[in-house]
N, C-alpha and C. Protein backbone atom coordinates (compact mmCIF):
# COMPACT_ATOMS: atom_id res chain seq x y z
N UNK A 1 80.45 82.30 24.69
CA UNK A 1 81.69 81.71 25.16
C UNK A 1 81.67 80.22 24.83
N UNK A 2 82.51 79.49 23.73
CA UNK A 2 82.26 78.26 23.22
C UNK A 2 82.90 77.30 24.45
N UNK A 3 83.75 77.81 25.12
CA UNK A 3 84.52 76.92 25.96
C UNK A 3 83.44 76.93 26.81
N UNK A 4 82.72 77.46 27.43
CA UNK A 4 81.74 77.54 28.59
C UNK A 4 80.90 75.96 28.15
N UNK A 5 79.83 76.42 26.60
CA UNK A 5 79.22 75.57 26.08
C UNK A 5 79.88 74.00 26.40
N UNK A 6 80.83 74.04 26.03
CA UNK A 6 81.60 72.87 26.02
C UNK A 6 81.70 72.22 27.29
N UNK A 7 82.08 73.10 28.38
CA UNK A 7 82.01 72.35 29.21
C UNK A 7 80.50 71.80 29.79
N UNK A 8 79.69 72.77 29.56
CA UNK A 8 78.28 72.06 30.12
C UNK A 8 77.87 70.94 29.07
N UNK A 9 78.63 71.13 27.48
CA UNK A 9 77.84 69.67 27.36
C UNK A 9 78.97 68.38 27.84
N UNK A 10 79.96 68.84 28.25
CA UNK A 10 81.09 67.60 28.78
C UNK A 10 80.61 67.18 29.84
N UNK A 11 80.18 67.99 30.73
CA UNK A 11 79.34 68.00 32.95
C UNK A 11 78.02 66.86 31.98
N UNK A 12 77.70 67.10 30.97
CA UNK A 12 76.12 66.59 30.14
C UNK A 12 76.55 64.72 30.64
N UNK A 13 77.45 65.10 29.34
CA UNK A 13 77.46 63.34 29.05
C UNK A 13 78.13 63.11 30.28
N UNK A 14 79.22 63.71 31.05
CA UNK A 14 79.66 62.85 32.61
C UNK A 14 78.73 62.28 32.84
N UNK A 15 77.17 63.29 33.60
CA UNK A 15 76.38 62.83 33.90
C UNK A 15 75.42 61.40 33.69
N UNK A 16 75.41 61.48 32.33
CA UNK A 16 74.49 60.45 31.72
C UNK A 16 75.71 58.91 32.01
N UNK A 17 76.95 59.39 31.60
CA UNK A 17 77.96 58.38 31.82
C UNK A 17 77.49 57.38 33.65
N UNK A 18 77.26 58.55 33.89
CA UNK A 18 77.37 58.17 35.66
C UNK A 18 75.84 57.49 35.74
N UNK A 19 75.44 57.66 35.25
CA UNK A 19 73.93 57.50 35.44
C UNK A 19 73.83 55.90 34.38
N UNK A 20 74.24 55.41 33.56
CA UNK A 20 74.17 54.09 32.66
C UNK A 20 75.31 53.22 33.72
N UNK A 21 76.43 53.50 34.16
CA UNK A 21 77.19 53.12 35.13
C UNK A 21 76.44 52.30 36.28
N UNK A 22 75.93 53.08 37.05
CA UNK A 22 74.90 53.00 37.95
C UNK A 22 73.63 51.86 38.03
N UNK A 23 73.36 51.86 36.90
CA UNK A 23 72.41 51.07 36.49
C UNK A 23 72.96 49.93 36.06
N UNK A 24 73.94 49.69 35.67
CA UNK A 24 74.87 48.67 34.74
C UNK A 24 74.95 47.30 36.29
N UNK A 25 75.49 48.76 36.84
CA UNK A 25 76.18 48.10 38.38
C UNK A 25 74.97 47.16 39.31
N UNK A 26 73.72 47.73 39.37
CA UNK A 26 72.36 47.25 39.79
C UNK A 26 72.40 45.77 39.15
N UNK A 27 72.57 45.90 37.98
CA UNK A 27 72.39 44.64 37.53
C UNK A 27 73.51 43.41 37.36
N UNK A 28 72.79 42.36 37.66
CA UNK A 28 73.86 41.71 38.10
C UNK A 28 74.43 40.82 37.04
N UNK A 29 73.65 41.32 35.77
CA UNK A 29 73.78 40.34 34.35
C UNK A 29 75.11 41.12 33.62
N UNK A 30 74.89 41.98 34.14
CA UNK A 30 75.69 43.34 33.37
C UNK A 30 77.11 42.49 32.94
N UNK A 31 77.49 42.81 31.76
CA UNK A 31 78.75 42.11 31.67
C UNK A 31 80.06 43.27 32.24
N UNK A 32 81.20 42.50 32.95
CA UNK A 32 82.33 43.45 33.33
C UNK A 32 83.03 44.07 32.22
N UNK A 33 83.20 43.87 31.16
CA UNK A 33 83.68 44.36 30.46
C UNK A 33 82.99 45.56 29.84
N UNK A 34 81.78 45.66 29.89
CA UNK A 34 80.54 46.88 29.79
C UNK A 34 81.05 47.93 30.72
N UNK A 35 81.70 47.38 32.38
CA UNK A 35 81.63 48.27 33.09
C UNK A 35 82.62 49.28 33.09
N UNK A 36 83.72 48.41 32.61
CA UNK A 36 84.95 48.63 32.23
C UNK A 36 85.18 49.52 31.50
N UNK A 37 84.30 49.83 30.43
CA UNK A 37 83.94 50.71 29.00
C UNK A 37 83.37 51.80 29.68
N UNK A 38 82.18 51.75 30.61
CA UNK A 38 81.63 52.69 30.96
C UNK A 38 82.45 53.92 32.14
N UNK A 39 83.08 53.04 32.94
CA UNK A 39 83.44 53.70 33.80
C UNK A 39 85.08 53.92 33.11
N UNK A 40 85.71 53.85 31.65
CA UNK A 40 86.54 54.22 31.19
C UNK A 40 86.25 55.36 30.33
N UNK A 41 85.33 55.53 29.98
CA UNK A 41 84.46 56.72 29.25
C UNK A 41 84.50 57.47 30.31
N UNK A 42 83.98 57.57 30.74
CA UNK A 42 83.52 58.56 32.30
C UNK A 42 84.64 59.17 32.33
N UNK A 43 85.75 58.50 32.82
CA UNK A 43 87.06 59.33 33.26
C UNK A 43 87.80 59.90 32.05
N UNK A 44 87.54 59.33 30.91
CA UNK A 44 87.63 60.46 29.73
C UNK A 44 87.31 61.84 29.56
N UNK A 45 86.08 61.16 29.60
CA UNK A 45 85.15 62.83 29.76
C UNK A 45 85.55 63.46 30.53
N UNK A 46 85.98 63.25 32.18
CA UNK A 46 86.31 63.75 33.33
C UNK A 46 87.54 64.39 32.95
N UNK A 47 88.45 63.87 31.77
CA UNK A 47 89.82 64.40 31.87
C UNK A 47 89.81 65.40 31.00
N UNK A 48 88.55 65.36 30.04
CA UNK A 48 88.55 66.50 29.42
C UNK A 48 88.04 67.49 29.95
N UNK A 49 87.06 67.68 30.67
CA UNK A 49 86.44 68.69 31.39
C UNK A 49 87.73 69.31 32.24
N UNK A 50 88.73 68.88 33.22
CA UNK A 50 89.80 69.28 33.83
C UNK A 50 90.41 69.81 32.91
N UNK A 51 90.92 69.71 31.77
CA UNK A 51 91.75 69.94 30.62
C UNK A 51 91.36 71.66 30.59
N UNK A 52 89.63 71.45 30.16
CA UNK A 52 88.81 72.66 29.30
C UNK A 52 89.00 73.85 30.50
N UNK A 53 88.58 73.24 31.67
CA UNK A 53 89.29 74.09 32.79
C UNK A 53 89.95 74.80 32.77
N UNK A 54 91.10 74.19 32.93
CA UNK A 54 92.19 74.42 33.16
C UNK A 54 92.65 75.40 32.05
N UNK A 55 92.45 75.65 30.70
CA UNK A 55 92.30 75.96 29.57
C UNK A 55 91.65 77.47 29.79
N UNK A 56 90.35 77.27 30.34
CA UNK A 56 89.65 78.00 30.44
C UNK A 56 90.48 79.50 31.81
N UNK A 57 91.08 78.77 33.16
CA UNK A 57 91.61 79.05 33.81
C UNK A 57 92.59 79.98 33.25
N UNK A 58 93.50 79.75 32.33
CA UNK A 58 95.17 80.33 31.64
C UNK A 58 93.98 81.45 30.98
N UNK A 59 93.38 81.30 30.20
CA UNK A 59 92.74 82.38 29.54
C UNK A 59 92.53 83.01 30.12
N UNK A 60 91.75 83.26 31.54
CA UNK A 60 91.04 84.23 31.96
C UNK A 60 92.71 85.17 32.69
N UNK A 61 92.89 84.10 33.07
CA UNK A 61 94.55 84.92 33.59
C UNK A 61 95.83 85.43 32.67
């Protein structure tokens, strides 16, 4: 099931997204515009995973 695949490697990089975020945030050198990127990626990914869903959802029905 390629859509399945897809979504676990989309949940993948969320993760790692959330996880460089996190760390970005710890630091206090971190530039805002880094964070800005990061936590704009994130909700990318996030909107695709809802998408693949949702996608995934109409198919099965």
């Amino acid at each position: 099931m390629a859509i399945q695949a897809h979504l676990v490697e989309l949940e993948r990089k969320h993760k790692i997204l959330e996880s460089e975020l996190h760390e970005a945030l710890l630091h206090l050198s971190t530039d805002d515009l880094e964070i800005v990127e990061l936590k704009r990626r994130k909700l990318m990914v996030k909107d695709q995973i809802e998408r693949l869903r949702h996608t995934a959802e109409e198919t099965v029905h």
